[in-house]
Structure formats: structure tokens, C-alpha cells
Protein backbone atom coordinates (compact mmCIF):
# COMPACT_ATOMS: atom_id res chain seq x y z
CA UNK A 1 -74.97 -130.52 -67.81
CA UNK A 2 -74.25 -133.26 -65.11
CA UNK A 3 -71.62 -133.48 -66.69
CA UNK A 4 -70.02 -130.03 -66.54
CA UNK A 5 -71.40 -129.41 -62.85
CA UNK A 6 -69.10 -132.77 -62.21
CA UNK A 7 -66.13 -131.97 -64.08
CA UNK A 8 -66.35 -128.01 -62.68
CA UNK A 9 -65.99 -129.40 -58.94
CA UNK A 10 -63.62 -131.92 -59.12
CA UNK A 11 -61.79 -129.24 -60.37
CA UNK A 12 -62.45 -127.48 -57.32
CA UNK A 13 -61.79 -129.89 -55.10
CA UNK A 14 -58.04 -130.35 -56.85
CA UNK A 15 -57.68 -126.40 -56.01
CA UNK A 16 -58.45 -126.57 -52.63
CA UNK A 17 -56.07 -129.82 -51.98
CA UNK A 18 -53.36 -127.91 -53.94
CA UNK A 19 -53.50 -124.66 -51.34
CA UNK A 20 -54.13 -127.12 -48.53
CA UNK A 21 -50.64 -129.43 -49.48
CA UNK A 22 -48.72 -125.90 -50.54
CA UNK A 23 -48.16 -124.02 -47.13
CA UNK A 24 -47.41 -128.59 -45.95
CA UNK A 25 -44.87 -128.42 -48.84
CA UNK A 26 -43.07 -125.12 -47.71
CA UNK A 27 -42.73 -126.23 -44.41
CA UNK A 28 -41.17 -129.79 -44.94
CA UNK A 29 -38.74 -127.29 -47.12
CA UNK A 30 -37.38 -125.52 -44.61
CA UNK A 31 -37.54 -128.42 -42.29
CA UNK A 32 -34.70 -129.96 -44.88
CA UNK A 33 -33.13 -126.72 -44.99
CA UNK A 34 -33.26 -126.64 -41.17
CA UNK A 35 -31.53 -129.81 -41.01
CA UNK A 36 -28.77 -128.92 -43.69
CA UNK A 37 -27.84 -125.88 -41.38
CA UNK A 38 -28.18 -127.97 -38.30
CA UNK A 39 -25.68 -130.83 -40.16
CA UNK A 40 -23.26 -127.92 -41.36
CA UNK A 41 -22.96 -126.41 -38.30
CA UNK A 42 -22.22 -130.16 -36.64
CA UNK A 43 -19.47 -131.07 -39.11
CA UNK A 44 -16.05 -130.93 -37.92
CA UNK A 45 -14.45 -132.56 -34.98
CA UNK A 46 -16.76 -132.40 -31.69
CA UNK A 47 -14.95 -131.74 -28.46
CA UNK A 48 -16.07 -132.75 -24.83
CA UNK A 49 -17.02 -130.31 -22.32
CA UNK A 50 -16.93 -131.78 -18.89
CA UNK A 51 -14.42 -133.07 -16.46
CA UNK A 52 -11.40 -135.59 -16.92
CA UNK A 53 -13.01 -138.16 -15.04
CA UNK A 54 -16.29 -137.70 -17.23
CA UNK A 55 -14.46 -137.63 -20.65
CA UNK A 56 -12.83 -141.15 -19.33
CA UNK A 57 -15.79 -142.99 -17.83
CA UNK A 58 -17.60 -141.62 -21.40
CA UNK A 59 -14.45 -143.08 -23.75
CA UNK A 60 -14.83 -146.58 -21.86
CA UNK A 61 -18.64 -146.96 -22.16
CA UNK A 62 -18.49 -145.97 -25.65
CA UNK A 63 -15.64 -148.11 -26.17
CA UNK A 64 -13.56 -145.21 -27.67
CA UNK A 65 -10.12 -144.21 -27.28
CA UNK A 66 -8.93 -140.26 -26.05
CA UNK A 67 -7.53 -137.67 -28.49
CA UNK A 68 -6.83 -134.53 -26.29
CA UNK A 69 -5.26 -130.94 -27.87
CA UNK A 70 -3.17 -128.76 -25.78
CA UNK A 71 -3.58 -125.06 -26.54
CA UNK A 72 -3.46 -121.75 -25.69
CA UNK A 73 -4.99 -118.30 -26.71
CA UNK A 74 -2.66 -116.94 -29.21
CA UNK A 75 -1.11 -119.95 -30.09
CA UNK A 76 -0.75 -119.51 -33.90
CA UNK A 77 -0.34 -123.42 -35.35
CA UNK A 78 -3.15 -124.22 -32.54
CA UNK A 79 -5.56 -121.81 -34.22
CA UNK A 80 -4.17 -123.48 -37.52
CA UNK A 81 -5.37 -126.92 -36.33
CA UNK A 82 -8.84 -125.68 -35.24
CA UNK A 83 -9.15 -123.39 -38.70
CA UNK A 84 -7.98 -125.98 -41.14
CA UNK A 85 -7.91 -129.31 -39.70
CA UNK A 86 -10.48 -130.15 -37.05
CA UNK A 87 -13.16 -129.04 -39.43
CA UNK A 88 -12.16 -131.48 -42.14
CA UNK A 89 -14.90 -134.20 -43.19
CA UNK A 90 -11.94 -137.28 -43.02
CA UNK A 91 -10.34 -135.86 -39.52
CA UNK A 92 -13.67 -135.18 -38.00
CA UNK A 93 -15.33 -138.61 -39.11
CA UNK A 94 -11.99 -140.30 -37.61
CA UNK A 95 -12.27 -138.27 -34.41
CA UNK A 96 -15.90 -138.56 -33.86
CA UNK A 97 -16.36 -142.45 -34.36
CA UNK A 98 -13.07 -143.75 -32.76
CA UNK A 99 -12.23 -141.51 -30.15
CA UNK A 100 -13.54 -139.26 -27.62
CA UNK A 101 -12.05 -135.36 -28.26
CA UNK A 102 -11.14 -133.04 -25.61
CA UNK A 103 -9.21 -129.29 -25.68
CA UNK A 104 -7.64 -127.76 -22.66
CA UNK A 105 -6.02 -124.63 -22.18
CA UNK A 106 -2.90 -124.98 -20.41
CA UNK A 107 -2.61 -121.58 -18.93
CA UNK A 108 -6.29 -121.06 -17.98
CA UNK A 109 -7.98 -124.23 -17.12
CA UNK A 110 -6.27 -126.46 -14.06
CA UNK A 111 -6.66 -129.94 -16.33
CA UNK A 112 -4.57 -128.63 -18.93
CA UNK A 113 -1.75 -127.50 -16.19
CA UNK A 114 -1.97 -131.03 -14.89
CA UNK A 115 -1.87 -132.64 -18.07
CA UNK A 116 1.27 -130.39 -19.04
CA UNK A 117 3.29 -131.31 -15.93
CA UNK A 118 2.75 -134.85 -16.40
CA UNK A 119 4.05 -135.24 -19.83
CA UNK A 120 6.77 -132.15 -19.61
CA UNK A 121 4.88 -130.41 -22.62
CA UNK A 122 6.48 -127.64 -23.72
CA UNK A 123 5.52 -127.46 -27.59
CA UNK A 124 2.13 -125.90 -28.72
CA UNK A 125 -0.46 -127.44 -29.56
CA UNK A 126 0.43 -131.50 -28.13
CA UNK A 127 -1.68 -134.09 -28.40
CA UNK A 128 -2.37 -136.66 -26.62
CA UNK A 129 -3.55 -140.35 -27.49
CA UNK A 130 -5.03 -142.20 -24.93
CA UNK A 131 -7.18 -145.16 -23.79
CA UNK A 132 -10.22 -144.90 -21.67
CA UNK A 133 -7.83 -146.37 -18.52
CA UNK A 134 -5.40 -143.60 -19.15
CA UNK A 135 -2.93 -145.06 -20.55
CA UNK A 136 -0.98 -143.32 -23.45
CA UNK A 137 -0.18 -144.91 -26.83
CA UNK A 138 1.63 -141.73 -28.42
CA UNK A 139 2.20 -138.28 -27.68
CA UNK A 140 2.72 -135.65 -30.59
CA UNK A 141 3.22 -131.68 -31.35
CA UNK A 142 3.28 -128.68 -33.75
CA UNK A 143 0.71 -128.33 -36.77
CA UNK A 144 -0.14 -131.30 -38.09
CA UNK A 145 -2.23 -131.49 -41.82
CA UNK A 146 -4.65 -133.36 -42.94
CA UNK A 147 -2.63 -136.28 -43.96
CA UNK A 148 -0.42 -136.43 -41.01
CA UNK A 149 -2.91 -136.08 -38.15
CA UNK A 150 -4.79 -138.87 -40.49
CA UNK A 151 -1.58 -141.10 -40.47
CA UNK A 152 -1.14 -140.72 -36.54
CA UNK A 153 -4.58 -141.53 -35.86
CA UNK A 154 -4.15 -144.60 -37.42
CA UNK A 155 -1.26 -145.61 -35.76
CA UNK A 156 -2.17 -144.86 -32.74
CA UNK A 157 -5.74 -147.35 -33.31
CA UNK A 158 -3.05 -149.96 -34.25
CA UNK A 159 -0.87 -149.47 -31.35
CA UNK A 160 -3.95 -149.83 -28.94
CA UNK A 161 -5.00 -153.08 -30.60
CA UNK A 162 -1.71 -154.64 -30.18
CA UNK A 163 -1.52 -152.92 -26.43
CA UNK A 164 1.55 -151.10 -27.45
CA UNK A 165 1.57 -148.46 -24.60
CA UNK A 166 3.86 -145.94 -23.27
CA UNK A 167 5.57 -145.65 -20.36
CA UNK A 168 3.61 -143.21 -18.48
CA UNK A 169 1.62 -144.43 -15.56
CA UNK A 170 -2.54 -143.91 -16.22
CA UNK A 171 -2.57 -141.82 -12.95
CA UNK A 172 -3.39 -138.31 -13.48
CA UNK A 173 -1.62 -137.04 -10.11
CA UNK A 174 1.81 -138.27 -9.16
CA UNK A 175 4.03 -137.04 -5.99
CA UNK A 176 6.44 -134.60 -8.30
CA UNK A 177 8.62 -132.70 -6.07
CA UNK A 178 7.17 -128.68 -5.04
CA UNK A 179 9.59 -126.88 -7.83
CA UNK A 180 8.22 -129.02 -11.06
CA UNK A 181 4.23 -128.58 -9.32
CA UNK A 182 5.37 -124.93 -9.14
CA UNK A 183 6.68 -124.68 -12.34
CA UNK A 184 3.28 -126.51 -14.19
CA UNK A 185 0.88 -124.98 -11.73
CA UNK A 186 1.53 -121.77 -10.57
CA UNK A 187 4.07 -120.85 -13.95
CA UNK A 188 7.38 -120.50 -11.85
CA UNK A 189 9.61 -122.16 -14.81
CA UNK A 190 12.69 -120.16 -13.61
CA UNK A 191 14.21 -122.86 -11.30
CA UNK A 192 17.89 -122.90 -10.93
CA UNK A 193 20.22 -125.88 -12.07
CA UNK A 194 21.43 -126.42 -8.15
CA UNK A 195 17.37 -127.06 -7.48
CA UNK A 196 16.64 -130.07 -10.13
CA UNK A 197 20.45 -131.24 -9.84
CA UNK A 198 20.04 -132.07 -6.02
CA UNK A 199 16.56 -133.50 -6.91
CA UNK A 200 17.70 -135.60 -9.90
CA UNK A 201 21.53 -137.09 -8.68
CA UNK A 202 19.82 -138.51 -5.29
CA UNK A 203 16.83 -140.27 -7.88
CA UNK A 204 18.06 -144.07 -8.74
CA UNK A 205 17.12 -144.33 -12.46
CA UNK A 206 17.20 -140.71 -14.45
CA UNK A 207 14.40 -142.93 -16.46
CA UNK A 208 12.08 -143.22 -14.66
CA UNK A 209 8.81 -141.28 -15.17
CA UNK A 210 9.50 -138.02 -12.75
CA UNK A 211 13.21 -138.03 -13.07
CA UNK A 212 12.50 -138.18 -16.94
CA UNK A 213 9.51 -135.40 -17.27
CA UNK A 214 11.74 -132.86 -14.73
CA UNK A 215 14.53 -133.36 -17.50
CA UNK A 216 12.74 -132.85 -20.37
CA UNK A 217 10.03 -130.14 -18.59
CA UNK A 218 12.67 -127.69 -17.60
CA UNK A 219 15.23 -128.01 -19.76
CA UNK A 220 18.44 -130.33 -20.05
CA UNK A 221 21.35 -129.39 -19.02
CA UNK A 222 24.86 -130.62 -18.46
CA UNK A 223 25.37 -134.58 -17.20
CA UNK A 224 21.28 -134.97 -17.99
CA UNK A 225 21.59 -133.40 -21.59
CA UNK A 226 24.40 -136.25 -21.64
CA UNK A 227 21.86 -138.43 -20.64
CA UNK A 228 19.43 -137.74 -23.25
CA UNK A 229 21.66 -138.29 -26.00
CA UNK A 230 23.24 -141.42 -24.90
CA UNK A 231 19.62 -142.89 -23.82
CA UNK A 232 17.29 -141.17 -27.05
CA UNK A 233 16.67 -144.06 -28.44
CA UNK A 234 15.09 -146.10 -25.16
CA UNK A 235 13.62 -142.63 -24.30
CA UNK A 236 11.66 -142.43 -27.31
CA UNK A 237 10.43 -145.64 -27.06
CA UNK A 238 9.57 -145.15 -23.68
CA UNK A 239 7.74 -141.71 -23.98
CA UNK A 240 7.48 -140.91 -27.21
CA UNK A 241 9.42 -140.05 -30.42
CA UNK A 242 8.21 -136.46 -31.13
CA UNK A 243 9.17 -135.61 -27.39
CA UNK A 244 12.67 -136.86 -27.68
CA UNK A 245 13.64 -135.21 -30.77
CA UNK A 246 12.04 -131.70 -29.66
CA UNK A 247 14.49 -131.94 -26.45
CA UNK A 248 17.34 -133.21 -28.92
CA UNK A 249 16.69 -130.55 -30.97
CA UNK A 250 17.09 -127.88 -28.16
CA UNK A 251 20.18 -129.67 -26.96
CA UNK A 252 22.00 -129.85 -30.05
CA UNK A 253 21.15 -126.19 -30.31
CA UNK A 254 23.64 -126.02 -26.97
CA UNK A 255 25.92 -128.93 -28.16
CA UNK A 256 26.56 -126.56 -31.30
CA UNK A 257 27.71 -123.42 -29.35
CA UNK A 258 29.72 -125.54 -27.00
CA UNK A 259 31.59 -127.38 -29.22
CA UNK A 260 31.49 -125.00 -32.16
CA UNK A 261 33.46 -122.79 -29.84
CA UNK A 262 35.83 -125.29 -29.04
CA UNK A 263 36.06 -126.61 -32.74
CA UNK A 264 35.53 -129.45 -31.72
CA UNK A 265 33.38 -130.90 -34.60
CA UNK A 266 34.39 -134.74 -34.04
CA UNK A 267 32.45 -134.60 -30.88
CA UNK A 268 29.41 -133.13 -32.29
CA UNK A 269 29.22 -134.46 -34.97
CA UNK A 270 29.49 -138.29 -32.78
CA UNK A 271 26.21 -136.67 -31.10
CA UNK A 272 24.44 -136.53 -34.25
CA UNK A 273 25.43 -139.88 -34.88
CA UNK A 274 23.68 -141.44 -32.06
CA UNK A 275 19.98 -138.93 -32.49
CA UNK A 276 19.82 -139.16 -36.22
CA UNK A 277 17.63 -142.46 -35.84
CA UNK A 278 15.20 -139.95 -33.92
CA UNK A 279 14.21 -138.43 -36.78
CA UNK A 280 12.40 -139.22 -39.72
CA UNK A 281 14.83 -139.06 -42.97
CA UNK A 282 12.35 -135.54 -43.88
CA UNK A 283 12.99 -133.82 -40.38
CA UNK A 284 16.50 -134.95 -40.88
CA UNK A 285 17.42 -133.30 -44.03
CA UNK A 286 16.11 -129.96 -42.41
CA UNK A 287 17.55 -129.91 -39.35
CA UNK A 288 20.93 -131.57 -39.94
CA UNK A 289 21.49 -128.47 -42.16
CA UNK A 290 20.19 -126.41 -38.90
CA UNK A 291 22.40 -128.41 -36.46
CA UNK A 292 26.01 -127.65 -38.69
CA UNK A 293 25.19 -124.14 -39.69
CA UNK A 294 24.38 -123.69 -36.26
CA UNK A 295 28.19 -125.24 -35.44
CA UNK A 296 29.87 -123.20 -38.27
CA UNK A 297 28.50 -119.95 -37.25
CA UNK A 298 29.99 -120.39 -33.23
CA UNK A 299 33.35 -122.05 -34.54
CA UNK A 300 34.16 -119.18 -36.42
């Protein structure tokens, strides 16, 4: 009978532990579930909020380097980057343990203006590649996949261990002349050739950092247009490959109208010559096609 009273209560006892551990169970369950929603919603690339000077003093004590996107509402490849590529597990793991992210819109917030002026953006989305002292190791534009964003962040790691830097100076505010603050700042882009021709022909190198960003901010034209071609190489070197060939690319576009119109092909086709090395032997193939069609169609 001892026996029976025994066995009946530890059988009671295993009950009551079972509904006391049940309700301990379902809540360390939707603790894990808690934390799968929490990690879901935290994958993809995390982006600063705070001030320049914050996201720099935060990439040097972390020992990081800067990746910062250029954007604007309704920019179509920039909501391509932030739909397909940001979020991916490879980009985001890249982005979040070796550099320090950062978006600014360059028509609404006043460090994306200042960012645009000082590199002469004019593409959508750019990025820039930075250290923590401000100083840039590449500067890049347009939608970007996977694979290539990958490949560029890699480079750029490489280029900042060997201190391979551009020549932009690491100070955020320069003395650019009223017309190219204007232009940046308060969107006045429509200034005249006469304006940035008096500015430029009294400035002793056309290379150096503000002669160079006027040129390429608001547009080559004539002698400076010249200059680009004859100096892409240096330039690119200097400031950075993708931002040479996108002003090529808009210069040809002129070079073929003036010179298709002239027939003169030998000329233009001497200017391809010298900015093929620009571009990668992919780009080239699609817009040396671009560049002659463009030609044919004024010389006839």
C-alpha cells in the first residue's frame, strides 16, 4: 500500500514540475523568437546617424575606415542599392566590421551639399571611401551589385594599408570661389562660361584641387575639356578613375557633335586614343560603340 501511496505522489510531484517548467518553456520560446526578429530586422548594412565630425572621431576609435552613399529621393539606382545591395549578408558583414557607413541626401541635408561640392559629384548615388582623418582612397558611382561593391571594398582596404590616397585634401571646407558654393549650396548650377573662365585662366595649375572640382562640377568646356583629355590619365590617378571617365564620357558626347559635323573623324578618333586606358576593356566595348554612333549620326 506504501507502496502505491509512494508511487501515486511522485507521480504528482512530476505533474506539478511539468506545469511549473511549461509556461518557463514558452517563454524562453519566444525569447528565441524575439531574438530571431530582433537579428532579422538588424541584418543589412547599418548606417550612422549623427554629425560628420561624430561619424569621424567614431571611425578612428573603432579603428574603421568611412564608406559614405550619396543619394537623393527619387533616385532610382540609389533605391536599387538600398533594396538589393545594402541588405545583403556579404556587403553588410563587410560594411559593418571594416568601416563606419553613412547616407546623406544631397539636396536636403547641408553635409551632403558639402560633400558634393568638394568632390564635383554629379552622378547618383557616389560613394565615398575614406579614412577616419578624411582622407579619400577612391571615389565611385552608379549601381553597383553585389560583386562589384564587394570588389571595391576590397580595394579600397588594400589601398589604405599601403597609404595609397587621393589627392583631395582631408578638410571638409575649402575657400571655393561664391559661384561653385552657389552652385553646391544654394542649387544655382546655371553659371555662364565667362564666370568659371575668368576664375580658372588666372588659377596657376588647372590641377589643382578647386581648379579641378570647378571643371569637372560644372561641366567642361572648350580649352578645359582640352585639358581633361590631354591630362585623364594623371587626373584619374589623382581623383579618381570613375570620376574621370564620367566627365570623358560627357565630353566625348560634345567631341562627337563637333567633329562629327566637321567630319573630322581623325581628330576624334586621336581623342579616344588617349581616354581608352580610362576605361575598363567592359565599359569600353559599350561605350566605344556609343562614342562612333554618336559621330556617325552628326557627320551625316
Amino acid at each position: 500500500m506504501k507502496n502505491i501511496k509512494s508511487i501515486i505522489l511522485i507521480l504528482l510531484i512530476a505533474v506539478g514540475i511539468l506545469f511549473y517548467i511549461n509556461p518557463l518553456l514558452k517563454k524562453t520560446s519566444t525569447v528565441v523568437e524575439t531574438a530571431e526578429i530582433k537579428t532579422e530586422v538588424l541584418t543589412g548594412t547599418n548606417f550612422f546617424k549623427g554629425s560628420w565630425a561624430e561619424l569621424l572621431k567614431k571611425a578612428k576609435k573603432e579603428n574603421k575606415l568611412v564608406f559614405v552613399d550619396l543619394y537623393f529621393t527619387g533616385c532610382a539606382p540609389c533605391a536599387q542599392m538600398d533594396a538589393k545591395v545594402f541588405p545583403n549578408k556579404e556587403v553588410s558583414t563587410i560594411l559593418n566590421n571594416q568601416f563606419i557607413s553613412f547616407k546623406t541626401d544631397i539636396f536636403k541635408e547641408e553635409i551632403g551639399k558639402k560633400l558634393s561640392m568638394k568632390y564635383a559629384v554629379t552622378g547618383f548615388p557616389t560613394f565615398l571611401f575614406l579614412t577616419s582623418n578624411g582622407k579619400i582612397l577612391d571615389i565611385s558611382s552608379g549601381f553597383h551589385s553585389t560583386e562589384e561593391l564587394i570588389a571595391i571594398l576590397s580595394s579600397t582596404q588594400k589601398k589604405a594599408t599601403e597609404k595609397i590616397y587621393k589627392k583631395y585634401s582631408p578638410i571638409l571646407d575649402l575657400e571655393y570661389p561664391e559661384f561653385y558654393k552657389a552652385a553646391y549650396i544654394d542649387g544655382k548650377r546655371n553659371v555662364s562660361f565667362e564666370t568659371v573662365d575668368n576664375y580658372l585662366k588666372k588659377q596657376k595649375d588647372l590641377g589643382d584641387e578647386i581648379p579641378f572640382v570647378i571643371i569637372a562640377g560644372l561641366g567642361a568646356n572648350g580649352i578645359y575639356a582640352d585639358y581633361i583629355i590631354e591630362n585623364a590619365s594623371q587626373l584619374a590617378k589623382d581623383y579618381s578613375r570613375m570620376q574621370i571617365r564620367n566627365l570623358i564620357i560627357k565630353i566625348i558626347g560634345k567631341y562627337a557633335k563637333t567633329y562629327g559635323k566637321k567630319e573630322n573623324q581623325e581628330t576624334f578618333s586621336n581623342a579616344l586614343e588617349k581616354v581608352k586606358p580610362i576605361f575598363t576593356e567592359q565599359e569600353w566595348l559599350k561605350f566605344e560603340k556609343i562614342f562612333q554612333s554618336n559621330f556617325k549620326k552628326h557627320n551625316t
